[in-house]
Protein backbone atom coordinates (compact mmCIF):
# COMPACT_ATOMS: atom_id res chain seq x y z
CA UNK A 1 -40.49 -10.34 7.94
CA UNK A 2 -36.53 -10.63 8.41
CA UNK A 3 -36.31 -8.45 11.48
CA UNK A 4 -37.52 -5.81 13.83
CA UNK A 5 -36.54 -2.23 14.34
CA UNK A 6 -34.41 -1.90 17.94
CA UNK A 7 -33.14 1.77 17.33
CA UNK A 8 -32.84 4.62 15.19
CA UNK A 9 -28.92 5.54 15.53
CA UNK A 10 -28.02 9.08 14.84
CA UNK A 11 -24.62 9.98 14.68
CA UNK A 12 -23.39 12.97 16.90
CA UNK A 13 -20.42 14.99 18.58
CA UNK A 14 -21.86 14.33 21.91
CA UNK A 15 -24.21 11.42 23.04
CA UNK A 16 -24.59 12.49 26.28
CA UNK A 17 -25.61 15.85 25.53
CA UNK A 18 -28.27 14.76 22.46
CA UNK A 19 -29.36 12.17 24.47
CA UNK A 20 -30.48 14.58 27.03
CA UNK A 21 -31.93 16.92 25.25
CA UNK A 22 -34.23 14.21 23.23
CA UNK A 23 -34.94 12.44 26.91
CA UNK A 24 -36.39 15.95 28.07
CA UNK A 25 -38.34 16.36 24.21
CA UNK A 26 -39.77 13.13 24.51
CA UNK A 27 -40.17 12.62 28.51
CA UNK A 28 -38.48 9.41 28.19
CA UNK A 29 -35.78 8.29 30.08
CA UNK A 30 -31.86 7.43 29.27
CA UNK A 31 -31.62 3.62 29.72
CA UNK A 32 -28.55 2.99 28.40
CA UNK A 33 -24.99 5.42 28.78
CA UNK A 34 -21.40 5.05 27.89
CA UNK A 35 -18.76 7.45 26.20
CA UNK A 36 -19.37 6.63 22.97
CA UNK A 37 -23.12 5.33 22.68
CA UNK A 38 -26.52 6.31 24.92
CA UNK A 39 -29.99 5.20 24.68
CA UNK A 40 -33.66 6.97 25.20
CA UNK A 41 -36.36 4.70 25.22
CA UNK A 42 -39.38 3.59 27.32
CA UNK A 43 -36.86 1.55 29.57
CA UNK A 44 -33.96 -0.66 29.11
CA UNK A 45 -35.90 -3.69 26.84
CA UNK A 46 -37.70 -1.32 24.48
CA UNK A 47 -36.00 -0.15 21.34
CA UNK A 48 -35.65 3.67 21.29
CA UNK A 49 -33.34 6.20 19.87
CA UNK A 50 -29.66 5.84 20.21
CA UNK A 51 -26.68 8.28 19.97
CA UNK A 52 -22.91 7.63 18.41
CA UNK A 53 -20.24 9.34 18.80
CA UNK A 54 -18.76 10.47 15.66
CA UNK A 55 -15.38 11.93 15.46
CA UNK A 56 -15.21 14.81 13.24
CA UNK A 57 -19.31 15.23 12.66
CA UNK A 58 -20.20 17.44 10.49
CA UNK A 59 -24.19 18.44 10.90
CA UNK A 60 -27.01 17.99 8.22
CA UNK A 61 -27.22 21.22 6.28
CA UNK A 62 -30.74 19.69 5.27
CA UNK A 63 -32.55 20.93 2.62
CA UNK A 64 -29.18 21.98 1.00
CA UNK A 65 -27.77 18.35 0.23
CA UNK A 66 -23.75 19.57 0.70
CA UNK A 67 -23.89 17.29 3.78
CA UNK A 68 -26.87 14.91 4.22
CA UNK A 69 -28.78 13.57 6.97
CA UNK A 70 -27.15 11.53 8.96
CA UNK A 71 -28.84 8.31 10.82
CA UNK A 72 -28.66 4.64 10.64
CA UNK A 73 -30.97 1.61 11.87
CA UNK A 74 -30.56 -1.12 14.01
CA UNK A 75 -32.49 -3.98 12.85
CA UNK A 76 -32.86 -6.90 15.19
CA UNK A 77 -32.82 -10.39 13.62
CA UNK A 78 -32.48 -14.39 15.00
CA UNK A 79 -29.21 -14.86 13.00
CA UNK A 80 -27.23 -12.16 11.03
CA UNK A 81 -25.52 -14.35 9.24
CA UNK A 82 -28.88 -16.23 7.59
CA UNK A 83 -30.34 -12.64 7.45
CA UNK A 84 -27.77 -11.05 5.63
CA UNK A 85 -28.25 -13.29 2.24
CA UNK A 86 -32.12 -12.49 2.54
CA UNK A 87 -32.17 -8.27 2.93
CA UNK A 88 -29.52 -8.56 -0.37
CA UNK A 89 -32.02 -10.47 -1.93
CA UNK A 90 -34.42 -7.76 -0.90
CA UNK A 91 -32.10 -5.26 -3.05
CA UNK A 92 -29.77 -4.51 0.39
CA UNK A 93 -26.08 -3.62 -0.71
CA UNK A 94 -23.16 -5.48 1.76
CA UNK A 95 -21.31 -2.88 3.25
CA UNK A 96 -19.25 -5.17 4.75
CA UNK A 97 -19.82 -7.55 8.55
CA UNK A 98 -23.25 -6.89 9.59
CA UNK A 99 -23.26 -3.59 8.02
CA UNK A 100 -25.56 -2.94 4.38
CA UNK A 101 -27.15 -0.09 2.74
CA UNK A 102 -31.29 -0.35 1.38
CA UNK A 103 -31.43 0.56 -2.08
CA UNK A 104 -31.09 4.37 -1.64
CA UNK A 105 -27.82 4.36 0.06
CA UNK A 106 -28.68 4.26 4.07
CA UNK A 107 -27.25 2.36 6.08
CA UNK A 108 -28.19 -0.30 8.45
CA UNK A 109 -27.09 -2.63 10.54
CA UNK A 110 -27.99 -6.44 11.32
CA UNK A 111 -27.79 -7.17 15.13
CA UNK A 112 -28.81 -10.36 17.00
CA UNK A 113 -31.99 -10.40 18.87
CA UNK A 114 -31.67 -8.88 22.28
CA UNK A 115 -32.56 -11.85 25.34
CA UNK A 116 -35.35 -9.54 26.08
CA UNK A 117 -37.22 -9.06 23.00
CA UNK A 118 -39.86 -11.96 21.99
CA UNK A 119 -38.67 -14.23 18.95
CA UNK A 120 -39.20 -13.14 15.53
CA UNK A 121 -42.20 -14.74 13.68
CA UNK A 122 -40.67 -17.63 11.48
């Protein structure tokens, strides 16, 4: 184990507005709000699902590949430095900072464990 899953990111015109609508889908409340980025989660040290603003969005026209899904992950680790080397060695691609893609193309970032989550197992 490298790291732990703090949120699914999905990229969107309006954070705000998707945030609400998946706080009233999944009765969970919005923990976290500013222009560009809002959180739904159990409360405010749980990971949950997080919005981003993304200029220009374009949404999924899923199944018809022209423009794909559209979602990152957050994965919390101790260091992101030491755990960068590791998740390339586990076929990861550097996308540059704390930024990679898994082998399939998706894209994930490397943050540093949040004060209130317990320590990753060494």
């Amino acid at each position: 184990m490298i790291g732990r899953r703090h949120h699914v990111v999905l990229d969107c015109p309006d954070p705000a507005a998707l945030a609400a609508f998946y706080s009233a889908l999944l009765g969970q409340p919005i923990t976290y709000r500013s222009d560009d980025w809002v959180v739904v989660a159990d409360d405010d040290t749980s990971s949950g699902l997080a919005f981003q603003r993304a200029p220009g969005h374009r949404p999924p026209t899923w199944p018809d590949p022209d423009v794909p899904q559209q979602f990152h992950l957050d994965v919390m680790v101790e260091d992101p430095a030491e755990a960068g080397p590791r998740v390339v060695a586990l076929g990861a691609v550097s996308l540059g900072g704390d930024v990679y893609a898994d082998p399939a193309g998706h894209p994930f970032c490397l943050i540093r464990r949040l004060v209130w989550a317990p320590p990753l197992p060494q």
